[in-house]
Protein backbone atom coordinates (compact mmCIF):
# COMPACT_ATOMS: atom_id res chain seq x y z
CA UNK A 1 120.92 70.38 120.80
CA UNK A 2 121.64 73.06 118.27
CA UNK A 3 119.96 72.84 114.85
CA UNK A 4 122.48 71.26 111.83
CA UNK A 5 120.34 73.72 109.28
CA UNK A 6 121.80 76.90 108.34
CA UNK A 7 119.22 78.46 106.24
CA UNK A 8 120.12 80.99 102.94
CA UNK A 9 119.64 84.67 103.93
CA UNK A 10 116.68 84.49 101.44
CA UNK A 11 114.86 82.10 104.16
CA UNK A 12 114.49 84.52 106.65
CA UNK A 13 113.04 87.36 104.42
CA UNK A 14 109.79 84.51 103.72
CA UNK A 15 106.54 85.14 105.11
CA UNK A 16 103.40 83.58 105.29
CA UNK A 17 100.48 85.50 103.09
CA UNK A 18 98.65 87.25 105.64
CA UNK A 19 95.81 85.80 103.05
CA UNK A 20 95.92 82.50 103.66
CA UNK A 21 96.42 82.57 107.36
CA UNK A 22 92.88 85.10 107.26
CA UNK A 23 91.52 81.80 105.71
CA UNK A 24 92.26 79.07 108.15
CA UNK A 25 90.78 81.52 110.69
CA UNK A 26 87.63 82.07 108.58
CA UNK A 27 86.87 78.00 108.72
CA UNK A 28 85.34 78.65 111.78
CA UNK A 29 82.02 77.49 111.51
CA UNK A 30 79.40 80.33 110.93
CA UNK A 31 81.97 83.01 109.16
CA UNK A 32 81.03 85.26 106.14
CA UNK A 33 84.17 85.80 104.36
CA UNK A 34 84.82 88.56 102.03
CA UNK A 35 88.62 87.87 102.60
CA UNK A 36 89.77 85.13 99.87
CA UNK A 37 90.58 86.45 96.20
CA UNK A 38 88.61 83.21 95.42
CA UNK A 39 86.58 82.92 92.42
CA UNK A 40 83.18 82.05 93.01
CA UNK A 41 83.11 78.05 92.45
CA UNK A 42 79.74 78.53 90.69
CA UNK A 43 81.58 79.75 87.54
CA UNK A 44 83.64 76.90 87.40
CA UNK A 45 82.44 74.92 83.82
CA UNK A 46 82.73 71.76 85.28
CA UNK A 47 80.83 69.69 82.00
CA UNK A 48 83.03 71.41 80.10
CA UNK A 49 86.18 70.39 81.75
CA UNK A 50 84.57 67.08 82.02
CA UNK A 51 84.12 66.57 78.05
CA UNK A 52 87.84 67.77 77.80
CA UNK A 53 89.54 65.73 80.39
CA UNK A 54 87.26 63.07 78.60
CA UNK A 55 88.64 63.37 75.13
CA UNK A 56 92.12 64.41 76.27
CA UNK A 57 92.48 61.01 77.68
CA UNK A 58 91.20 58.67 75.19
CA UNK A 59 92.80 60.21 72.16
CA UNK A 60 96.21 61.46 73.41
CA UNK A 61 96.60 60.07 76.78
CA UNK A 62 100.76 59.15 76.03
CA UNK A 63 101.64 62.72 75.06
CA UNK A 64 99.15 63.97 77.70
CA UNK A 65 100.98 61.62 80.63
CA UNK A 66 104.09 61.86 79.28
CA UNK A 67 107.28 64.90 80.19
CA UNK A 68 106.15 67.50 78.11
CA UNK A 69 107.98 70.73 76.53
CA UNK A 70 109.29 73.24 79.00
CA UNK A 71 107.75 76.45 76.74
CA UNK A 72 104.33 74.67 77.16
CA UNK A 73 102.23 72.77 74.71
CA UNK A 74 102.19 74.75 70.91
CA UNK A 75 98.74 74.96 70.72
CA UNK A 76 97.85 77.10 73.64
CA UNK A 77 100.91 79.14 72.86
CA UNK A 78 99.58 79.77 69.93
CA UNK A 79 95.86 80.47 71.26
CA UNK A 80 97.22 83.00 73.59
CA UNK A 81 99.15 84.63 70.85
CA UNK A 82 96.14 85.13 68.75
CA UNK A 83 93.90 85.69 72.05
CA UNK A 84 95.62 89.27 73.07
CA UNK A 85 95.96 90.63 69.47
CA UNK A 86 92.57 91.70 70.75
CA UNK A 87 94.92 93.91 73.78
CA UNK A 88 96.83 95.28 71.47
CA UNK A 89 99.50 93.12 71.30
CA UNK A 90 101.08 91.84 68.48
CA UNK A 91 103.63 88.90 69.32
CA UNK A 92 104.74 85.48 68.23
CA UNK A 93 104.28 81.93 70.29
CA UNK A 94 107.39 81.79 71.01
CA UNK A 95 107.41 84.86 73.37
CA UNK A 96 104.84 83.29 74.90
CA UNK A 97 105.86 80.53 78.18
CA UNK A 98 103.07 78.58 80.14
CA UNK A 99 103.58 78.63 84.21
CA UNK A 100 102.07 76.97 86.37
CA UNK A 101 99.80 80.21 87.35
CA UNK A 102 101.29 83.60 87.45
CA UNK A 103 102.07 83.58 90.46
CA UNK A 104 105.09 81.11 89.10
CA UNK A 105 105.31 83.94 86.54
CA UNK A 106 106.06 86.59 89.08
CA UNK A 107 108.09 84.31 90.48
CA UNK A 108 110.18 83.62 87.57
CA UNK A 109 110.29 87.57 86.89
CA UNK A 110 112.06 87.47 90.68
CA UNK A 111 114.61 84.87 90.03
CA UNK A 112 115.62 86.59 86.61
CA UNK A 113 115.93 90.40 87.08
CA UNK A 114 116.02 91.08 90.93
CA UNK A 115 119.40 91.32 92.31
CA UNK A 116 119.88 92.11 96.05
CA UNK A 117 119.80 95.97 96.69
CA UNK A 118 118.49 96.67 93.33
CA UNK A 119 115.32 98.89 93.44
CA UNK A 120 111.79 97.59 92.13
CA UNK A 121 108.98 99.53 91.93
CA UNK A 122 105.28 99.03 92.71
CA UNK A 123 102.04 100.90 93.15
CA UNK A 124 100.52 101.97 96.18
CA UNK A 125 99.47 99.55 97.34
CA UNK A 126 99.62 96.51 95.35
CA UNK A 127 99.46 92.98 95.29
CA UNK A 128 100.89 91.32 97.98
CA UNK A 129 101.46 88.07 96.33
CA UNK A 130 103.84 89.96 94.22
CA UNK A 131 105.82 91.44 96.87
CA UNK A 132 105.87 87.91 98.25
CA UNK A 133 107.17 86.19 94.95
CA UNK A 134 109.95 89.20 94.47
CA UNK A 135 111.29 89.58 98.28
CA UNK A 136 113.59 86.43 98.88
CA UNK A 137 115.46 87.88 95.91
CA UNK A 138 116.35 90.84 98.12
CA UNK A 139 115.19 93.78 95.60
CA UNK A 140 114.79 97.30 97.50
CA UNK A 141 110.87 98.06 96.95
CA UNK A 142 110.13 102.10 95.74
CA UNK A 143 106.23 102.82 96.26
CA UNK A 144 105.06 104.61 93.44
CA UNK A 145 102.78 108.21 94.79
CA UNK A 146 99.18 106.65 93.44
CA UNK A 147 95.49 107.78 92.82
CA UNK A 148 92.13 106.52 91.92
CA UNK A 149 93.79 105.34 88.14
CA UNK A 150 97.49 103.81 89.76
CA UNK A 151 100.78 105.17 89.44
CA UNK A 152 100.95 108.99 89.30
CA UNK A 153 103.04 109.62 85.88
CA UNK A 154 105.80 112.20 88.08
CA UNK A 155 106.34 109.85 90.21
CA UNK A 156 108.36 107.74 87.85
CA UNK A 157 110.80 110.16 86.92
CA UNK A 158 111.94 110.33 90.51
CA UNK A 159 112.25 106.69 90.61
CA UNK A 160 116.42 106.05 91.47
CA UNK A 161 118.74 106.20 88.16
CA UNK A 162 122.04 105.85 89.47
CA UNK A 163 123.60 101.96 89.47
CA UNK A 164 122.07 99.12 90.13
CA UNK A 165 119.22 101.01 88.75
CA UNK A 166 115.03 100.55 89.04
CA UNK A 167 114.94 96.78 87.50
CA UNK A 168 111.16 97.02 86.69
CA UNK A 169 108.11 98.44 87.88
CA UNK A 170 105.28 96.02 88.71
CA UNK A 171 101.61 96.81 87.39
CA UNK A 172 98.01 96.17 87.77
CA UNK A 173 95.81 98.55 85.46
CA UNK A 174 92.99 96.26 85.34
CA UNK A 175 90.96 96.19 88.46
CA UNK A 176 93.88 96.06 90.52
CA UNK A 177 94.35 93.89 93.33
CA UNK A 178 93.39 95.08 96.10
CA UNK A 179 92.25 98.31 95.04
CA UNK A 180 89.78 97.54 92.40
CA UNK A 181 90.71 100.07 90.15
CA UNK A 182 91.47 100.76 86.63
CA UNK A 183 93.92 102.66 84.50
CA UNK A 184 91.76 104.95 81.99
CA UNK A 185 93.56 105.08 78.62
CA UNK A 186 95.02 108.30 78.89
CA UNK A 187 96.71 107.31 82.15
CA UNK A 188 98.34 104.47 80.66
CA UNK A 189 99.99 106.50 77.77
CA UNK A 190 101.11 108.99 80.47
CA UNK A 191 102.58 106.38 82.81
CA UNK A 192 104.12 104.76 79.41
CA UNK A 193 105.82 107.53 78.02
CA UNK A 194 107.64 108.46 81.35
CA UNK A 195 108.65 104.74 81.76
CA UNK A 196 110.07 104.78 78.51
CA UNK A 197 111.94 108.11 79.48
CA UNK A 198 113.09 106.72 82.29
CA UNK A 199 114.28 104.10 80.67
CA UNK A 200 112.26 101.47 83.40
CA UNK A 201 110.76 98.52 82.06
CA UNK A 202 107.56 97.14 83.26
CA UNK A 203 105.92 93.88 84.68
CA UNK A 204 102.35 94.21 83.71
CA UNK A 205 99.95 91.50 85.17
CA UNK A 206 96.45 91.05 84.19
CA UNK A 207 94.41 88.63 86.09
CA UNK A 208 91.28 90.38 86.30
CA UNK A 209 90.70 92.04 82.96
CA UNK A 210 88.44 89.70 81.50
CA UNK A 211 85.66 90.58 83.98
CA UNK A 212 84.57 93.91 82.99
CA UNK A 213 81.14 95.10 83.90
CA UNK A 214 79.68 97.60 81.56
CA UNK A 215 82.70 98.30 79.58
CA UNK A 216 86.29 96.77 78.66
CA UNK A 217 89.55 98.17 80.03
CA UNK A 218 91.78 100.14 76.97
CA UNK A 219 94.46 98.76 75.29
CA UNK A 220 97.55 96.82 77.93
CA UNK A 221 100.32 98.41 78.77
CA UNK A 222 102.72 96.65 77.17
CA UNK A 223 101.67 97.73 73.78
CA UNK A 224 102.76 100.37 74.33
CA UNK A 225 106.06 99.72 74.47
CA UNK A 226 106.42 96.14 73.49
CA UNK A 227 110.16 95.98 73.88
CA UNK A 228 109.97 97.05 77.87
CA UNK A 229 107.33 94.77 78.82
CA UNK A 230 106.66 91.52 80.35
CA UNK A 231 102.91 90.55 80.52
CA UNK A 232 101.26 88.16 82.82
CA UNK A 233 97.94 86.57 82.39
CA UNK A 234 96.36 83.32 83.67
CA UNK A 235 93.25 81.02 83.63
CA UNK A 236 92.46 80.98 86.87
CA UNK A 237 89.71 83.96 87.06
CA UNK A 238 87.63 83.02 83.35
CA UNK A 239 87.96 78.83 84.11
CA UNK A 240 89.53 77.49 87.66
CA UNK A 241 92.75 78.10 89.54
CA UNK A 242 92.60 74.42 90.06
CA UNK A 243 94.44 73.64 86.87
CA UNK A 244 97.22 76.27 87.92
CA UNK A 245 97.39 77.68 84.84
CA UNK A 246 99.16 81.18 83.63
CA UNK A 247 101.64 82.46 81.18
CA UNK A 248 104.25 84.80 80.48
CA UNK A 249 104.94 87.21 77.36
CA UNK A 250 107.92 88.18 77.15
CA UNK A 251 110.55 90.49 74.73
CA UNK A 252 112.51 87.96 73.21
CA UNK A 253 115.59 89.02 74.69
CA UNK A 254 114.34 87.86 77.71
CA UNK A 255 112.69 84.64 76.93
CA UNK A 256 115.66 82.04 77.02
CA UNK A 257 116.24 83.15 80.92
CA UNK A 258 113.13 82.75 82.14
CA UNK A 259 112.69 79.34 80.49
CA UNK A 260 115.73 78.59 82.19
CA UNK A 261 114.43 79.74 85.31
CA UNK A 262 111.03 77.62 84.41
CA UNK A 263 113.37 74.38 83.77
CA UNK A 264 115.23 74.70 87.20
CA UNK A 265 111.53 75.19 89.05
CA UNK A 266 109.48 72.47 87.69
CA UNK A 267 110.68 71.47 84.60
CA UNK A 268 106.98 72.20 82.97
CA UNK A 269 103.22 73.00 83.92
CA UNK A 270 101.34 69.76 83.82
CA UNK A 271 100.50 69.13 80.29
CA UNK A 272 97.98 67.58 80.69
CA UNK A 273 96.31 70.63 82.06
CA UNK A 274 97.69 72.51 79.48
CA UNK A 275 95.67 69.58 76.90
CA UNK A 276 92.54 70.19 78.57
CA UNK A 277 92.48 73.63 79.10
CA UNK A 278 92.99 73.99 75.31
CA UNK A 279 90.50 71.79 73.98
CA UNK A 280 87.70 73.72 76.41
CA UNK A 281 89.09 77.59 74.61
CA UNK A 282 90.38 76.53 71.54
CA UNK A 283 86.64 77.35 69.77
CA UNK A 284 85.47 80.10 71.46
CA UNK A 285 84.20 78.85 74.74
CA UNK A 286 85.70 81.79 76.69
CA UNK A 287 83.88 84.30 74.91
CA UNK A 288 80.41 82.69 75.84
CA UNK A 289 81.56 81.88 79.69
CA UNK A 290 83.38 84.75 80.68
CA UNK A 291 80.02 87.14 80.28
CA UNK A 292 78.15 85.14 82.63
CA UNK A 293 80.91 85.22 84.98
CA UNK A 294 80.58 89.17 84.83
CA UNK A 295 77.04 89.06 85.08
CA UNK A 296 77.23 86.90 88.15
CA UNK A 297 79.88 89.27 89.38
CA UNK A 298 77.94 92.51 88.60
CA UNK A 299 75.03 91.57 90.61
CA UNK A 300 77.45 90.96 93.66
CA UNK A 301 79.53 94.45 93.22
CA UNK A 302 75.78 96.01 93.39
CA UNK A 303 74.46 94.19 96.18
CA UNK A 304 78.04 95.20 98.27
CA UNK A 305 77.71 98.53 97.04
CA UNK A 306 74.32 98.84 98.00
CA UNK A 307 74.93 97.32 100.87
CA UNK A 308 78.14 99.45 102.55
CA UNK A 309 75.88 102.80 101.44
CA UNK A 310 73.18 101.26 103.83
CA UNK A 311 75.05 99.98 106.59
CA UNK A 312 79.11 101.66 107.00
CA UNK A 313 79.13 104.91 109.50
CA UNK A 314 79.92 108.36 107.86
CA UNK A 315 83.81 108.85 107.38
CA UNK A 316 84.24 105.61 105.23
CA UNK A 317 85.38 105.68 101.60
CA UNK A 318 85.47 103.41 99.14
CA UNK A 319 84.83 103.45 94.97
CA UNK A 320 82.55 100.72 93.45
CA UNK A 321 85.06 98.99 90.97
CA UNK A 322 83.84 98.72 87.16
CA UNK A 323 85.35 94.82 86.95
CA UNK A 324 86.90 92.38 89.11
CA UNK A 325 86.60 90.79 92.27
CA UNK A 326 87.37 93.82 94.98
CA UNK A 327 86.07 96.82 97.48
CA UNK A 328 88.84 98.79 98.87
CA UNK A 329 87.73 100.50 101.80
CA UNK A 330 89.30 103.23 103.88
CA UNK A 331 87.85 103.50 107.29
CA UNK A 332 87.90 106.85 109.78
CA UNK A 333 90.90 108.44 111.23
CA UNK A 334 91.68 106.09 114.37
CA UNK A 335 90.49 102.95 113.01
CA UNK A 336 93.44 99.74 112.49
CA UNK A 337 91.47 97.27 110.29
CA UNK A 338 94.11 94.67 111.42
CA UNK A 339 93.09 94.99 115.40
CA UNK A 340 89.84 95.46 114.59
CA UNK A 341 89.98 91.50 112.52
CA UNK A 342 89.10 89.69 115.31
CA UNK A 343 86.48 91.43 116.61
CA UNK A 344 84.56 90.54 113.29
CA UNK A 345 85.48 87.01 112.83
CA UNK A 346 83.87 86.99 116.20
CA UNK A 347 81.06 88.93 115.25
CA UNK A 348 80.79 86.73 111.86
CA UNK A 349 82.60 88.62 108.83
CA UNK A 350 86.43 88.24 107.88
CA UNK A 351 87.87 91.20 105.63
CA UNK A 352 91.85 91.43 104.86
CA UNK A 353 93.67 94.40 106.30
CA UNK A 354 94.73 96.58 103.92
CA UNK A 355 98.42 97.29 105.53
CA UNK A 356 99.61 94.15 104.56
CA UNK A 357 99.27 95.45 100.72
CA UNK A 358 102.00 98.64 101.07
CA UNK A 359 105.49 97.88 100.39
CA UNK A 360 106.27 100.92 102.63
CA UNK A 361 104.48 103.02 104.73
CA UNK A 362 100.91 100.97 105.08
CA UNK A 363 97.42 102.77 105.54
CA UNK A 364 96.43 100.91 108.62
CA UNK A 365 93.12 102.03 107.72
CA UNK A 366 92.26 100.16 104.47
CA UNK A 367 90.38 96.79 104.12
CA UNK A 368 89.76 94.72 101.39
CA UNK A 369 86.42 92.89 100.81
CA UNK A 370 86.03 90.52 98.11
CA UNK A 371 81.92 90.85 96.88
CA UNK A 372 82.81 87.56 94.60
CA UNK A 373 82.09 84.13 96.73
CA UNK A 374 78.88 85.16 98.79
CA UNK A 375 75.42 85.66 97.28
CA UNK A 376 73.53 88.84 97.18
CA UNK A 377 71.64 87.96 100.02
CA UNK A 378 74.88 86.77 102.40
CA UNK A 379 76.94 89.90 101.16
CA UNK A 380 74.07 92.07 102.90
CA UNK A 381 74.22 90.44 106.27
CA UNK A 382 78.14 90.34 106.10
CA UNK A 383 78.07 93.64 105.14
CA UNK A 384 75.35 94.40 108.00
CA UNK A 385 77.70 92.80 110.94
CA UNK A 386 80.61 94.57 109.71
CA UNK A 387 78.83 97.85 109.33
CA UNK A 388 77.54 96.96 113.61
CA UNK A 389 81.18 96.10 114.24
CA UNK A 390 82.57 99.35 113.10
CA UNK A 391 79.68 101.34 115.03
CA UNK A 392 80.44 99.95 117.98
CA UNK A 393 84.28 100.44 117.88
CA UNK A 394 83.40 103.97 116.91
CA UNK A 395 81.20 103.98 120.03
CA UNK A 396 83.85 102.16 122.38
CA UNK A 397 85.18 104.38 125.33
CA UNK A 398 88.80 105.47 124.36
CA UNK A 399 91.17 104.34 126.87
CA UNK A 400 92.94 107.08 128.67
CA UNK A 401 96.33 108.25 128.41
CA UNK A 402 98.68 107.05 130.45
C-alpha cells in the first residue's frame, strides 16, 4: 500500500549529521573518541548551576514556569549587550534575541534570508551544522578560496552579483570549526572591506572565542561593519549545552523577522534557563570559569600536539590551534579518512572525516580530532592507535588495476 505522505521538497534535501551518527558508533564499548564537538563535562559548574536553579525557584518560580517573552528575558539581553562591548560591539538589548542555542540561530538566519536558488557563501570548509541548518531552504552554496586565516579577501569580489544575489556569507574567525583556526586582525579588515564592497552581508558565529590559550582573538567581525552583520554566540562552550542556550545580534532592520521566525519555531527558549543562566553570569562568574576551562583545554591541545608529532607517519599536516576545541588534519595523497573510519573504531579511536565539512568539492583527506573530552594520558594512546592505523594502511598492498 502506497504511502498517504507527500513530503515538502525541503524533506528530501535533510540529512543526518554525519556527527552524530560517528557517535552512536563510538558507544561501542572500549572507543577513544576524538569525534564529538563535546565540551569536556568536567567544566561544567555544576554547584553553581545548583545555587541558581536553587534561588531561581524559590524566589521567582511563577515568572520562571510561566510563557515567557519571545525576545528572551531583559536581563540577559541586557548582560549580553554589555558583555561584547568588550568585541567591539556597540549595540542595544533590543538587537539582541535569545535562541534556544545557535544552532536555532542559524536556523532562524535560514528561514529569514535564504530563498531557493539564491547563493550563500561559506568558507572552506566550514561548519557543517551550518550547512545543515541553511540547506532545506534551498540556497545555492559558493565556497569561498581559503587559507590558514579563512576566507581569502579576492575571493569575495568574485562571489555572484547579478539577481538573486549572494544573501550572506557565513563566518567562523575564531577557532573555526573544524579547522581550528583564527582570523588575525588584519585579515578581518581585509575580508571586511571587500564584503562591504561587495555589498555582501555577513553571518558571523562565535562559539569558540572565549577559549583562547595564550592570547585573545581581535576585535569581531561585525564591528566592523555593524549594519551588515548578524552575530551568533551561545553558552554552551563557557557553561553547558544542556541549557540550550544562544543568541542572536542583529541590525535592527532585521530583528522583527527573525523574532517572527523565533515565534513560529518555539514560541521562546525556556525561561527558566534563561533565569538561571543569568543569575550564575550576572556578577562576573564567567570571567573566573572560563580561564580554567582554557587551562584545562591548553594542556589537552599540548598533549595532542605532542602526541601526533610522536606518533602520525611523514606526509601529515596539521597546525596546533591557539583556542578551541579542534585538530584539523590532512593526511597523504591516497588516503580517504571516511574509508579509513572503520578501521579505527575497530582498532579503538573515532575521528570525523573531514569531507563531510566542504560545501563543494571535499578534501577526502582531512580529519577532525577533537583534543577536548579525553585526558592527557587517553589522548596519547588514541593518538598512538590512530598513528598504527594509518601506518599500516600506508603499508597495505595496493590492489591492482583491473
Amino acid at each position: 500500500m502506497s504511502s498517504p505522505w507527500t513530503q515538502a521538497r525541503r524533506a528530501a534535501r535533510m540529512n543526518p549529521s554525519i556527527i552524530r551518527e560517528i557517535l552512536k558508533v563510538t558507544e561501542k564499548p572500549g572507543v577513544l573518541s576524538m569525534a564529538g564537538g563535546l565540551p569536556s563535562a568536567d567544566t561544567f559548574p555544576v554547584e553553581a548551576l545548583k545555587a541558581a536553579c536553587d534561588k531561581v525557584l524559590s524566589q521567582n518560580a511563577k515568572e520562571a514556569l510561566q510563557y515567557a517573552a519571545s525576545e528572551g528575558f531583559a536581563p540577559l539581553r541586557q548582560w549580553v549587550a554589555e558583555r561584547v562591548k568588550a568585541l567591539g560591539l556597540n549595540v542595544s538589548p533590543d538587537q539582541v534575541l535569545i535562541t534556544t542555542g545557535s544552532q536555532q540561530g542559524l536556523d532562524l538566519v535560514g528561514k529569514v534570508l535564504c530563498d531557493a536558488g539564491a547563493p550563500v557563501a561559506v568558507e572552506t570548509p566550514t561548519y557543517l551544522g551550518a550547512l545543515q541548518a541553511f540547506t532545506p531552504y534551498e540556497p545555492i552554496f559558493t565556497s569561498l578560496a581559503s587559507d590558514d586565516q579563512g576566507p581569502l579577501p579576492e575571493a569575495i569580489g568574485k562571489l555572484p552579483h547579478d539577481a538573486p544575489g549572494t544573501r550572506f556569507m557565513y563566518l567562523l574567525p575564531n577557532y573555526q570549526n573544524p579547522t581550528g583556526r583564527v582570523m588575525s586582525l588584519e585579515r578581518r579588515q581585509a575580508v571586511m572591506a571587500a564584503a562591504r564592497a561587495a555589498g555582501v552581508p555577513i553571518v558571523e558565529d562565535n562559539p569558540y572565542g572565549d577559549l583562547w590559550f595564550d592570547e585573545a582573538p581581535p576585535q569581531a567581525l561585525s564591528s566592523l561593519w555593524p549594519e551588515g552583520s548578524i552575530y551568533l554566540g551561545s553558552f554552551s562552550k563557557v557553561l553547558t549545552p544542556g541549557f540550550r542556550l544562544g543568541y542572536i545580534i542583529a541590525p535592527t532592520e532585521l530583528y522583527p523577522k527573525l523574532l517572527q521566525a523565533k515565534q513560529a519555531a518555539d514560541l521562546h527558549t525556556p525561561g527558566f534557563n534563561q533565569r538561571v543562566v543569568h543569575e550564575v553570569v550576572k556578577s562576573g562568574f564567567l570571567d573566573q570559569h572560563v580561564p580554567k576551562i582554557s587551562a584545562l583545554y591548553k594542556a589537552n591541545r599540548d598533549a595532542m600536539a605532542e602526541a601526533l608529532r610522536q606518533h602520525l607517519p611523514e606526509g601529515c599536516e596539521w597546525q596546533s590551534p591557539r583556542g578551541g576545541m579542534f585538530f584539523w588534519i590532512r593526511l597523504p595523497e591516497g588516503f580517504d579518512a571516511m574509508a579509513l573510519l572503520p578501521k579505527a573504531v575497530d582498532a579503538g579511536i573515532a575521528f570525523v572525516p573531514g569531507a563531510a565539512f566542504y560545501a563543494q568539492q571535499p578534501d577526502l583527506r582531512t580529519m577532525r580530532l577533537s583534543f577536548v573530552t579525553l585526558t592527557p594520558e587517553l589522548i596519547r594512546d588514541g593518538v598512538a592507535i590512530l598513528g598504527r592505523v594509518l601506518r599500516e594502511a600506508l603499508n597495505a598492498p595496493q590492489e591492482p588495476t583491473p
